[in-house]
N, C-alpha and C. Protein backbone atom coordinates (compact mmCIF):
# COMPACT_ATOMS: atom_id res chain seq x y z
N UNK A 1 -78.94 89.95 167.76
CA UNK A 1 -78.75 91.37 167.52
C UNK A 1 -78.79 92.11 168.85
N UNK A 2 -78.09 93.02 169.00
CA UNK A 2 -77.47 94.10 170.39
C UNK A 2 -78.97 95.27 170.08
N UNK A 3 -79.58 95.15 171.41
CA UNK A 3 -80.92 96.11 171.71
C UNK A 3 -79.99 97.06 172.20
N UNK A 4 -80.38 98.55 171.31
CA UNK A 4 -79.80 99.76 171.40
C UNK A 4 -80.61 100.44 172.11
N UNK A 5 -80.47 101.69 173.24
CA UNK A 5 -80.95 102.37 173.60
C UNK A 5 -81.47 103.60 172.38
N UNK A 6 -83.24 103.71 172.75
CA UNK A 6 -83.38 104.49 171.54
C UNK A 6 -83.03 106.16 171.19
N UNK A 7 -82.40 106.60 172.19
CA UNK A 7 -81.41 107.93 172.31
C UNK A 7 -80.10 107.29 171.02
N UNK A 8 -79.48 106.59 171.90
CA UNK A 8 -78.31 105.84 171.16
C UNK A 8 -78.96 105.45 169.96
N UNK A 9 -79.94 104.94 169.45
CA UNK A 9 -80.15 104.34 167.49
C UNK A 9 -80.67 105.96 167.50
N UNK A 10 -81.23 106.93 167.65
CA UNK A 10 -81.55 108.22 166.92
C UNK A 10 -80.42 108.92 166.54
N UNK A 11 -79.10 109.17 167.67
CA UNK A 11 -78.26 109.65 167.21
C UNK A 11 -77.37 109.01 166.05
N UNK A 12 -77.32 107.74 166.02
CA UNK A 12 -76.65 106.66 164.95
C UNK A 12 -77.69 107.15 163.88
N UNK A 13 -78.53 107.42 163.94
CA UNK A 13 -79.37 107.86 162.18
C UNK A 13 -78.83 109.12 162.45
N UNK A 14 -79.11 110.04 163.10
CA UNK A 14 -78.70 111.38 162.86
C UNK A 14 -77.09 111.56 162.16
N UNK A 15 -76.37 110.91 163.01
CA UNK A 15 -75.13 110.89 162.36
C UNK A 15 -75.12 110.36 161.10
N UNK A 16 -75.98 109.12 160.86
CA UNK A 16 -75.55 108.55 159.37
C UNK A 16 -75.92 109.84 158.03
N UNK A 17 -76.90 110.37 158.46
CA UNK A 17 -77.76 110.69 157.82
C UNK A 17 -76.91 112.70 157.81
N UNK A 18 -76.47 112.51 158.92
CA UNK A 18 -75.57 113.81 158.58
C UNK A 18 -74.28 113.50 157.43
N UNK A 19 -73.45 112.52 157.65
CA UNK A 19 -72.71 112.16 156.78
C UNK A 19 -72.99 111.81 155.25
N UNK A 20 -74.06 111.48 155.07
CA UNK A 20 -74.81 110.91 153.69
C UNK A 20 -75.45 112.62 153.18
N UNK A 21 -75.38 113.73 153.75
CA UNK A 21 -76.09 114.58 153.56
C UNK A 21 -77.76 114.36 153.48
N UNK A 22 -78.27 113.83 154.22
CA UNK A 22 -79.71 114.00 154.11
C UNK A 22 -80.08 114.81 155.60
N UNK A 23 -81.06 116.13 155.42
CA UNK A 23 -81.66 116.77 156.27
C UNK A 23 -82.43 115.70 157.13
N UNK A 24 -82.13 115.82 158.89
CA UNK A 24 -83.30 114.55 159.65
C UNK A 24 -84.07 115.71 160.59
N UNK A 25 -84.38 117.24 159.65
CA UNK A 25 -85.65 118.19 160.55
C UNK A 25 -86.80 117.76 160.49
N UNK A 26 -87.57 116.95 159.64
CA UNK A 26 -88.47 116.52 159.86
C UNK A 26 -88.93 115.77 161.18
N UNK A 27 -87.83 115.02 161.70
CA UNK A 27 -87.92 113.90 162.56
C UNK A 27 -87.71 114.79 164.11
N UNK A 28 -86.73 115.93 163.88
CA UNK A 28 -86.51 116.81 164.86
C UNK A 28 -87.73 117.58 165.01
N UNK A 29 -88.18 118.37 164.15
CA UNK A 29 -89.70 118.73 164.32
C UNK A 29 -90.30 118.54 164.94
N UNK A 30 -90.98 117.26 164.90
CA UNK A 30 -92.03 115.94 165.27
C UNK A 30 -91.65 115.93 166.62
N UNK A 31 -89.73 115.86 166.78
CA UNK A 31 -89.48 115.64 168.63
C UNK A 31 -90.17 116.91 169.17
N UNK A 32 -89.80 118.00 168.89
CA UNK A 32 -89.86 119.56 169.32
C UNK A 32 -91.00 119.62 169.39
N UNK A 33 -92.34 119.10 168.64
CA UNK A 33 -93.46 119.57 168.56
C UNK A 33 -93.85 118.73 169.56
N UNK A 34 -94.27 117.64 169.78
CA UNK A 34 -94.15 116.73 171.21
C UNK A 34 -94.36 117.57 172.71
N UNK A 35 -92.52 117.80 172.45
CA UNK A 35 -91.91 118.68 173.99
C UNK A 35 -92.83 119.85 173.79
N UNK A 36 -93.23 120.75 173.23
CA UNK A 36 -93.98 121.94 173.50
C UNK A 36 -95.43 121.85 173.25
N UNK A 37 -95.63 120.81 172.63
CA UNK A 37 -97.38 121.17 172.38
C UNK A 37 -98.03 121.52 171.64
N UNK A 38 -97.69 122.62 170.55
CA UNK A 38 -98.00 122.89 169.48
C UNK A 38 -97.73 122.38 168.50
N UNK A 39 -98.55 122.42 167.69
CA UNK A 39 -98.63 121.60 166.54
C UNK A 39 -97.63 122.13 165.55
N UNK A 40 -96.78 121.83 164.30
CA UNK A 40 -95.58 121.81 164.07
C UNK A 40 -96.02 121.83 162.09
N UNK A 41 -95.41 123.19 162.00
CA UNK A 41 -95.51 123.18 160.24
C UNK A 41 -95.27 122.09 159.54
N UNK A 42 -96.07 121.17 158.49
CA UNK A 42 -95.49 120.21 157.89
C UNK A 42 -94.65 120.44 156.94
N UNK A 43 -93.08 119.86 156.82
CA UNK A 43 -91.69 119.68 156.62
C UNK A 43 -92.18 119.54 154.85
N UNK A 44 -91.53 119.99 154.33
CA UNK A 44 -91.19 119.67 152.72
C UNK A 44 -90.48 118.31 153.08
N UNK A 45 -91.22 117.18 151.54
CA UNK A 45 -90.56 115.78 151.53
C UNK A 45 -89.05 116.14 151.08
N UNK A 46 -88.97 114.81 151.76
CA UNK A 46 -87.00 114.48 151.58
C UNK A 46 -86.45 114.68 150.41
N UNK A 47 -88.08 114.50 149.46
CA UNK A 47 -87.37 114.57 147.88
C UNK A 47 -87.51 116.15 147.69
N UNK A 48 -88.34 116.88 148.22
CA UNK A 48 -88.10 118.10 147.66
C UNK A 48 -87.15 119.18 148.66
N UNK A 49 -86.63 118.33 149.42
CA UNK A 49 -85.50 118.87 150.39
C UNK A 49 -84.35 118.62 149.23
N UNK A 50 -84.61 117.42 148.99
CA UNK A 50 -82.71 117.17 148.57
C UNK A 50 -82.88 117.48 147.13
N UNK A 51 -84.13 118.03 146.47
CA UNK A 51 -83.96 118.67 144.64
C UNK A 51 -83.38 120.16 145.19
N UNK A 52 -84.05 120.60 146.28
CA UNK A 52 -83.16 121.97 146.27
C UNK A 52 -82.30 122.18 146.89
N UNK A 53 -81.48 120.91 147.57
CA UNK A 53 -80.07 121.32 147.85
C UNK A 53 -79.45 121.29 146.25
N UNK A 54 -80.00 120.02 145.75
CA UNK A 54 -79.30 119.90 144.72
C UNK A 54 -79.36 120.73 143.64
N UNK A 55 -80.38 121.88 143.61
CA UNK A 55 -80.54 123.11 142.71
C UNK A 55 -79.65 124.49 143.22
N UNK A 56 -79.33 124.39 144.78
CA UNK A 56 -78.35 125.50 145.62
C UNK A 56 -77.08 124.93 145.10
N UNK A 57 -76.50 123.55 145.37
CA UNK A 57 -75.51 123.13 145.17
C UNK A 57 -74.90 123.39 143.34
N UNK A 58 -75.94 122.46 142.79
CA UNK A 58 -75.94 123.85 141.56
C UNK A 58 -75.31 124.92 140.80
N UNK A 59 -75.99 125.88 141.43
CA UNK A 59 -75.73 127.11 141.28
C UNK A 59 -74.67 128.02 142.02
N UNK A 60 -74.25 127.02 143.00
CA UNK A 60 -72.79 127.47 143.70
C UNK A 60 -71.71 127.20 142.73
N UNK A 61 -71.97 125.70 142.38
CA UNK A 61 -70.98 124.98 141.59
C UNK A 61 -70.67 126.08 140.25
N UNK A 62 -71.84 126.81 139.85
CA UNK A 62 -71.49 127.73 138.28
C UNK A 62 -70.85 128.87 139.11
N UNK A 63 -71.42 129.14 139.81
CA UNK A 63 -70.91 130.93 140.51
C UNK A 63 -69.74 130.85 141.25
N UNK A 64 -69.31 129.85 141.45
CA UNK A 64 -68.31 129.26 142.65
C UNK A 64 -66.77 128.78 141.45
N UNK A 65 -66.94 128.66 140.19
CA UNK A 65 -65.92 127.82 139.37
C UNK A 65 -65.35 128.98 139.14
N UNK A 66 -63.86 129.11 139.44
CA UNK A 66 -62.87 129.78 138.63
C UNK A 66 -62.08 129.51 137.84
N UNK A 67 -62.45 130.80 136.85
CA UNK A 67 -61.34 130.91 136.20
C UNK A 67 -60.15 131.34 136.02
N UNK A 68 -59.21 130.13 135.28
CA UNK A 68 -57.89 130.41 135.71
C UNK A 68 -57.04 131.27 134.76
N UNK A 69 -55.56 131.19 134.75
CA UNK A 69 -55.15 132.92 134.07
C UNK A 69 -55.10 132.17 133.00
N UNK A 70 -54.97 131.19 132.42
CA UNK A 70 -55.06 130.70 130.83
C UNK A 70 -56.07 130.59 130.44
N UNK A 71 -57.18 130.35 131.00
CA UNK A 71 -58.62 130.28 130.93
C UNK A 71 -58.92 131.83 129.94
N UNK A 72 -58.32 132.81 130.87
CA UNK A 72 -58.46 134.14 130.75
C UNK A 72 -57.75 134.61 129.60
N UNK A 73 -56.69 133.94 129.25
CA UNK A 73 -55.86 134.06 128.11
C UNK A 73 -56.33 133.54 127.31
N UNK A 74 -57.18 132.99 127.00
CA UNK A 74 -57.88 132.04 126.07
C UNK A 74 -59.15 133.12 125.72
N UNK A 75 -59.40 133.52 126.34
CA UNK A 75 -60.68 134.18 126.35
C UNK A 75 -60.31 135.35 125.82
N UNK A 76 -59.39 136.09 125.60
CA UNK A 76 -58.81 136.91 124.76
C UNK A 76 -58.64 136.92 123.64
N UNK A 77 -58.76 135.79 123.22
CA UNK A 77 -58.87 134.71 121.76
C UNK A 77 -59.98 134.45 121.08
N UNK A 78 -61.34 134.68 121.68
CA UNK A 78 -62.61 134.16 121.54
C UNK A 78 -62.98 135.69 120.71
N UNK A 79 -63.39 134.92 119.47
CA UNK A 79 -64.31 135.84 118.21
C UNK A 79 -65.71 136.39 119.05
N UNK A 80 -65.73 137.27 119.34
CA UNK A 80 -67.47 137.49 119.51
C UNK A 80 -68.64 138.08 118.35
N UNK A 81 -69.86 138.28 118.50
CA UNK A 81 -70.37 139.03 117.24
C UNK A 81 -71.12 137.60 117.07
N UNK A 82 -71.89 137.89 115.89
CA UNK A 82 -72.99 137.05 114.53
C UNK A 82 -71.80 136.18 114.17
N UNK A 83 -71.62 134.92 113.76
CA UNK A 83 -70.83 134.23 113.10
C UNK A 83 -72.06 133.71 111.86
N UNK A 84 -71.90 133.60 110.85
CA UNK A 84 -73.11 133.23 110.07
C UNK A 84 -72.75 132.01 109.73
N UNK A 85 -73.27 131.39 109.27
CA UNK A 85 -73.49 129.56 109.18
C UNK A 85 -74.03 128.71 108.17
N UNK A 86 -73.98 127.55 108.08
CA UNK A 86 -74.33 127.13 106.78
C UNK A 86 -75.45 126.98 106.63
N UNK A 87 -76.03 126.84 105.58
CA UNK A 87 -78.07 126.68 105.72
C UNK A 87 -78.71 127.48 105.99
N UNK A 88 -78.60 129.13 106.01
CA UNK A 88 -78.77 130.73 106.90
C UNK A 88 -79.35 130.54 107.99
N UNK A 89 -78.24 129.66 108.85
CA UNK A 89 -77.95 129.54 110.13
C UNK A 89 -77.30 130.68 111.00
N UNK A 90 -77.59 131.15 111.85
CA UNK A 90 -76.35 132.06 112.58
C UNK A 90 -75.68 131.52 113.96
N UNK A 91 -75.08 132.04 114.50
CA UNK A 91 -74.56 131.80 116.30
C UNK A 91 -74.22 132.95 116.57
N UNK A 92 -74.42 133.53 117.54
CA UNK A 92 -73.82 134.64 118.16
C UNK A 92 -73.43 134.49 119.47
N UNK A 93 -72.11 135.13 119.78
CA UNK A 93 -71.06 134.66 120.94
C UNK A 93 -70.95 136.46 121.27
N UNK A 94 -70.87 136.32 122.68
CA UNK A 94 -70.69 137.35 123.49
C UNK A 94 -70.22 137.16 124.89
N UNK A 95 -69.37 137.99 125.02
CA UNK A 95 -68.69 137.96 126.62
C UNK A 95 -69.68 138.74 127.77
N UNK A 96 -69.73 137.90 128.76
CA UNK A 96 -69.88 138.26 129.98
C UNK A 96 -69.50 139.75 130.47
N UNK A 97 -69.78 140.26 130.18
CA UNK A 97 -69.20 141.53 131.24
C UNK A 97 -68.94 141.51 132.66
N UNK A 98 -70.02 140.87 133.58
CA UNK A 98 -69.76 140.98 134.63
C UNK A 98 -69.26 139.74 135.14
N UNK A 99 -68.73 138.47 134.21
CA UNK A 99 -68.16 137.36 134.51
C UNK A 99 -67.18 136.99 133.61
N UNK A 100 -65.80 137.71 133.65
CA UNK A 100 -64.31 137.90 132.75
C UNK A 100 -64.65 136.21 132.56
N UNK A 101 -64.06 136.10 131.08
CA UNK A 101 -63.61 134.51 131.06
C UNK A 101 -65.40 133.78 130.55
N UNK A 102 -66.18 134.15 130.93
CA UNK A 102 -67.79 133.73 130.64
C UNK A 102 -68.22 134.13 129.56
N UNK A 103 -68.53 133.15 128.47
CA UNK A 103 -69.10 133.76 127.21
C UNK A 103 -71.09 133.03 127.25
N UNK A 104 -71.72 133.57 126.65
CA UNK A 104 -73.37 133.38 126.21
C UNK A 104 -73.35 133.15 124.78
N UNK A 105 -73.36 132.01 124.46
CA UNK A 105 -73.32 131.26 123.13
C UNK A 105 -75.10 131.03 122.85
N UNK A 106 -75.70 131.48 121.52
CA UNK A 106 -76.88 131.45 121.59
C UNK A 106 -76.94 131.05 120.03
N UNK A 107 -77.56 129.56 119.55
CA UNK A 107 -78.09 129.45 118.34
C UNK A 107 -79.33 129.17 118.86
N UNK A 108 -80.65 129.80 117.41
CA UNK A 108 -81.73 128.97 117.83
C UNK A 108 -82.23 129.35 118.75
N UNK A 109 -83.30 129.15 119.61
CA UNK A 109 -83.71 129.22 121.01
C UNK A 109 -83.08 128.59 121.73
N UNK A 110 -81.75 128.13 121.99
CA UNK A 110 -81.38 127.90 123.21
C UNK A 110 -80.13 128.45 123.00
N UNK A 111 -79.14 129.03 124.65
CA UNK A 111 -78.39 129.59 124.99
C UNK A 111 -77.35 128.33 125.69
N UNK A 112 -76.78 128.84 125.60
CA UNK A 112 -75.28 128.26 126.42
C UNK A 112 -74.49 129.42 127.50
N UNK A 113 -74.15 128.77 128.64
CA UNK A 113 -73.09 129.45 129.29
C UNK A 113 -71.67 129.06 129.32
N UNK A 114 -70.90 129.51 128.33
CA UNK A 114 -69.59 128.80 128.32
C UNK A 114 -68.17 128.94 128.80
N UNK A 115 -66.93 128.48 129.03
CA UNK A 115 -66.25 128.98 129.75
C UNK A 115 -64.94 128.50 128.75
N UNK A 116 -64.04 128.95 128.44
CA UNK A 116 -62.62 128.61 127.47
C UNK A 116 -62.17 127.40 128.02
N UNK A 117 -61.46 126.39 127.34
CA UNK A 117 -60.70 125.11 127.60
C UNK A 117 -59.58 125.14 126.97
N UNK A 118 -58.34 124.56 127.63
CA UNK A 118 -57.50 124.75 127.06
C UNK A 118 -57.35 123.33 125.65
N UNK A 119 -56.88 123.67 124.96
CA UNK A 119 -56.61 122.49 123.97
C UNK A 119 -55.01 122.75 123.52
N UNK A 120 -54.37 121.42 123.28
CA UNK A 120 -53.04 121.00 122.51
C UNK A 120 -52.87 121.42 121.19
N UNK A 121 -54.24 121.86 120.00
CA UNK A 121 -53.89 122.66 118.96
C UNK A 121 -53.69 124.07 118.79
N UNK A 122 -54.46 124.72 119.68
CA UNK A 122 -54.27 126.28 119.84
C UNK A 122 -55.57 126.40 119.24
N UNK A 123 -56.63 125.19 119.13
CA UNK A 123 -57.98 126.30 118.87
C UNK A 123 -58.66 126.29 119.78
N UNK A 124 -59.16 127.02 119.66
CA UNK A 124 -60.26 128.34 120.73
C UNK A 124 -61.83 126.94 120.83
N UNK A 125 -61.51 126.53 122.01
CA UNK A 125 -62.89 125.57 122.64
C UNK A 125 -63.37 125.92 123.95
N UNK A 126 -64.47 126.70 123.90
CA UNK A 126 -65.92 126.43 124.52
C UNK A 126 -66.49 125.66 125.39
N UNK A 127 -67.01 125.45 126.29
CA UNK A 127 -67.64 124.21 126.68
C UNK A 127 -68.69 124.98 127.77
N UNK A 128 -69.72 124.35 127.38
CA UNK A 128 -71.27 124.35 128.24
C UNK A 128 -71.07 123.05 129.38
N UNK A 129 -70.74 122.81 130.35
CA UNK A 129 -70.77 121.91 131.32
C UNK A 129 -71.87 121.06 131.53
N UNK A 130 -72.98 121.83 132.00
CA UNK A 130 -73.51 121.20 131.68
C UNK A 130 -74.56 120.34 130.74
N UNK A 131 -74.68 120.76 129.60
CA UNK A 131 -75.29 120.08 128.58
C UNK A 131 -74.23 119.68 127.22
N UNK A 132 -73.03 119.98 127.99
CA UNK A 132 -71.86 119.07 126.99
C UNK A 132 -71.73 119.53 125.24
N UNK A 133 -72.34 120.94 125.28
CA UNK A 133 -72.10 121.66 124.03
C UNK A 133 -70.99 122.03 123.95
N UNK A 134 -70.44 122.61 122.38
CA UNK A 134 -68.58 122.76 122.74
C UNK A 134 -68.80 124.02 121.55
N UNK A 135 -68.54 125.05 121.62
CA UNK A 135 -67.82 125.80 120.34
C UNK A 135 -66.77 126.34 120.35
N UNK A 136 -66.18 125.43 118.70
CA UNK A 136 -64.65 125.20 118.79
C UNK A 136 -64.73 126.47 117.43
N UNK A 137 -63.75 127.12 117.47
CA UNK A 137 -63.15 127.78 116.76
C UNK A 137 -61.60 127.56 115.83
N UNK A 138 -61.68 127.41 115.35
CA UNK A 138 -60.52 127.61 114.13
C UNK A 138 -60.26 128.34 112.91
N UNK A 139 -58.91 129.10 112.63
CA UNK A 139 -59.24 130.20 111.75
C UNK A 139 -59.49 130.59 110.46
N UNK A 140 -60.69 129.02 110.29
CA UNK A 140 -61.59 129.40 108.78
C UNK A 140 -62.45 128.63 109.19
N UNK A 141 -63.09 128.21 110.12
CA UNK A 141 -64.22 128.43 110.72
C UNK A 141 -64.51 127.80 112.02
N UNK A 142 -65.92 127.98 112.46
CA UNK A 142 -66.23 127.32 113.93
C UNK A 142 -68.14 126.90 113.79
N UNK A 143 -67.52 125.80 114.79
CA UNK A 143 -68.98 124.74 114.86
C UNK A 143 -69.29 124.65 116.24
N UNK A 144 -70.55 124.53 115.81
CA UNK A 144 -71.33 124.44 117.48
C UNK A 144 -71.74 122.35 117.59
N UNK A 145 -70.83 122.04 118.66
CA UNK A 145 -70.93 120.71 118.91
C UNK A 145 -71.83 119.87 120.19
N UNK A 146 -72.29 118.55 120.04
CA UNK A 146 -73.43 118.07 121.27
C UNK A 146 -72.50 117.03 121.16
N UNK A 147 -71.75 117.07 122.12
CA UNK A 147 -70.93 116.23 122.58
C UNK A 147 -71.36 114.76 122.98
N UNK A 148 -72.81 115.22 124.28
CA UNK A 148 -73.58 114.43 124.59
C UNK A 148 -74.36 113.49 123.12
N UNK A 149 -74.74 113.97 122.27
CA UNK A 149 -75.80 113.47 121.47
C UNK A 149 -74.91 112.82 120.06
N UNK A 150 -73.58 113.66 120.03
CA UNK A 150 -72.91 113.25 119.03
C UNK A 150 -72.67 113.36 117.75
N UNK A 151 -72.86 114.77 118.01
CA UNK A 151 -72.94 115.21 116.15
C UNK A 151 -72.98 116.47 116.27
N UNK A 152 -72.49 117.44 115.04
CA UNK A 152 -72.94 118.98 115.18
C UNK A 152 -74.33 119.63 114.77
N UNK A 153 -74.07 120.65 115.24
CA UNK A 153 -75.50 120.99 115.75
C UNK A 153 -75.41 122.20 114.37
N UNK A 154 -74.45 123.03 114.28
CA UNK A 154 -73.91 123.86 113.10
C UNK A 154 -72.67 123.96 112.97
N UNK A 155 -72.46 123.98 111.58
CA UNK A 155 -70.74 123.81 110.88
C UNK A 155 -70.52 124.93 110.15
N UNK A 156 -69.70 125.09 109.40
CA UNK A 156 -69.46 126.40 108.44
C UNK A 156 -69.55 127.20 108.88
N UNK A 157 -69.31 128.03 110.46
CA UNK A 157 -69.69 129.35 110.99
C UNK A 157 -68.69 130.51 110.79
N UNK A 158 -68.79 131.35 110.28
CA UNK A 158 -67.66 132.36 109.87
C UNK A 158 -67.72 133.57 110.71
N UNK A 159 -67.37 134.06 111.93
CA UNK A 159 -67.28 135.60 111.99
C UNK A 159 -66.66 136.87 111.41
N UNK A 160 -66.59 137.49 111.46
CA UNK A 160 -65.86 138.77 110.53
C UNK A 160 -64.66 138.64 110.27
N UNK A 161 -63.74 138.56 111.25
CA UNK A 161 -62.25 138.17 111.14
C UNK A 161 -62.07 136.87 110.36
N UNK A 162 -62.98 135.51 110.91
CA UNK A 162 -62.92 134.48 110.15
C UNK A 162 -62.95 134.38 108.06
N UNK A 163 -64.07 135.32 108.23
CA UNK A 163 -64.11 135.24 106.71
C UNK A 163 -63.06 136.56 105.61
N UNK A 164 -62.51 137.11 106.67
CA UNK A 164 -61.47 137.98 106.02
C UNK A 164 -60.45 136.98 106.02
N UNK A 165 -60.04 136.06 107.15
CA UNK A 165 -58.77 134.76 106.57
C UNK A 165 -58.86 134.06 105.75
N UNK A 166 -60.56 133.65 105.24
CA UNK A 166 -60.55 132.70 103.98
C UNK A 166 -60.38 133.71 102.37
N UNK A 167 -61.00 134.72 103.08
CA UNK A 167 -60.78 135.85 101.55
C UNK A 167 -59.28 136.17 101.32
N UNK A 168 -58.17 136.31 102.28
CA UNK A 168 -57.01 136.50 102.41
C UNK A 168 -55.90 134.73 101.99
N UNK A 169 -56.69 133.64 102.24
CA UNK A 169 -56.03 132.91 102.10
C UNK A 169 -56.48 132.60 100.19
N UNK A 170 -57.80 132.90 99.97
CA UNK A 170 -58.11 132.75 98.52
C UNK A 170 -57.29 133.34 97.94
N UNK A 171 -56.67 134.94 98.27
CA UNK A 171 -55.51 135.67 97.48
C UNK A 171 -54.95 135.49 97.03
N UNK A 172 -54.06 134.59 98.23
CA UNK A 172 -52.73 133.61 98.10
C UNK A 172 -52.41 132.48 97.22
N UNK A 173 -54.03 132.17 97.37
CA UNK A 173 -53.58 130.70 96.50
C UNK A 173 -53.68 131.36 94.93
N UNK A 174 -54.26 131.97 94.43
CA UNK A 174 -54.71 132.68 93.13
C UNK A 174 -53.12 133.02 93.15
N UNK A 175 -52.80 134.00 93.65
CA UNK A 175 -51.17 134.60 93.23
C UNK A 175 -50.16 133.85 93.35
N UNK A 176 -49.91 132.67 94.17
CA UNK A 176 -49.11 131.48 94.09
C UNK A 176 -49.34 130.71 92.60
N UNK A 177 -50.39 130.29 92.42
CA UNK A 177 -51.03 129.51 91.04
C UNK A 177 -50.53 130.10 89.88
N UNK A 178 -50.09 131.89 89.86
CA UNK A 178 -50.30 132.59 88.79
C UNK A 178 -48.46 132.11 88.40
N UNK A 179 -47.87 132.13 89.71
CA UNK A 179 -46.48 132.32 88.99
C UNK A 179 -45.69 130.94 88.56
């Protein structure tokens, strides 16, 4: 094995370790504190360096995603309000105001932040990124889905408009039947 000068192997970690994204201030610290003398704040561990890049990175990734003009067109589409549910279940869907295209899907105690997807049928889908929830809409009703877990979470959800299409399609079939 080739004996490296230890200038030459620090910068070979520094570089690796720049490329891999891992912070090497700890190790810079330790040099700096050396060269001057004073004693040197102790460094947050590597693990709680790299949970809060990975909590910045994060939160760039939600604030940072755009939406696109079909996204936005889609979102023009999205029922908001109480949808009521089967089992006197509810969901309530509401738009973002200060994030066009961003809806707050809330059954239950937990919330969703969701954003429109496009789909090949023309119904209106939802999606929570990250916890893989979906609410799909169609126009006699919409379900709140765990994509991840694999099953729905609530079915039968009707909002206002929704349950005026099933009362409007009951019409139809009654006055078709009659003649």
């Amino acid at each position: 094995m080739i004996q490296r000068p230890a200038l030459l192997r620090t910068a070979s970690v520094a570089l690796l370790a720049a490329v891999l994204g891992i912070c090497v201030a700890p190790a810079q610290a330790e040099t700096a504190s050396k060269a001057t003398g004073r004693k040197a704040a102790k460094p947050a561990s590597t693990h709680q360096q790299l949970k809060s890049e990975a909590k910045g990175l994060a939160l760039a990734t939600d604030t940072a995603e755009a939406i696109s003009a079909s996204q936005l067109e889609i979102s023009s589409r999205v029922l908001t309000g109480r949808a009521d549910c089967e089992f006197n279940q509810n969901v309530n869907i509401d738009a973002l105001a200060d994030h066009p295209g961003y809806f707050r899907v809330a059954y239950g105690k937990q919330q969703y932040l969701m954003v429109p997807e496009e789909t090949t049928t023309g119904a209106v889908r939802l999606v929570d990124k990250k916890t893989g929830v979906i609410w799909l809409q169609i126009p006699v009703k919409s379900m709140l889905i765990d994509t991840k877990g694999g099953h729905r979470l609530v079915d039968a959800c009707l909002c206002a408009e929704q349950r005026a299409t099933v009362e409007a399609s009951k019409n139809i079939v009654t006055v078709n039947s009659l003649q």
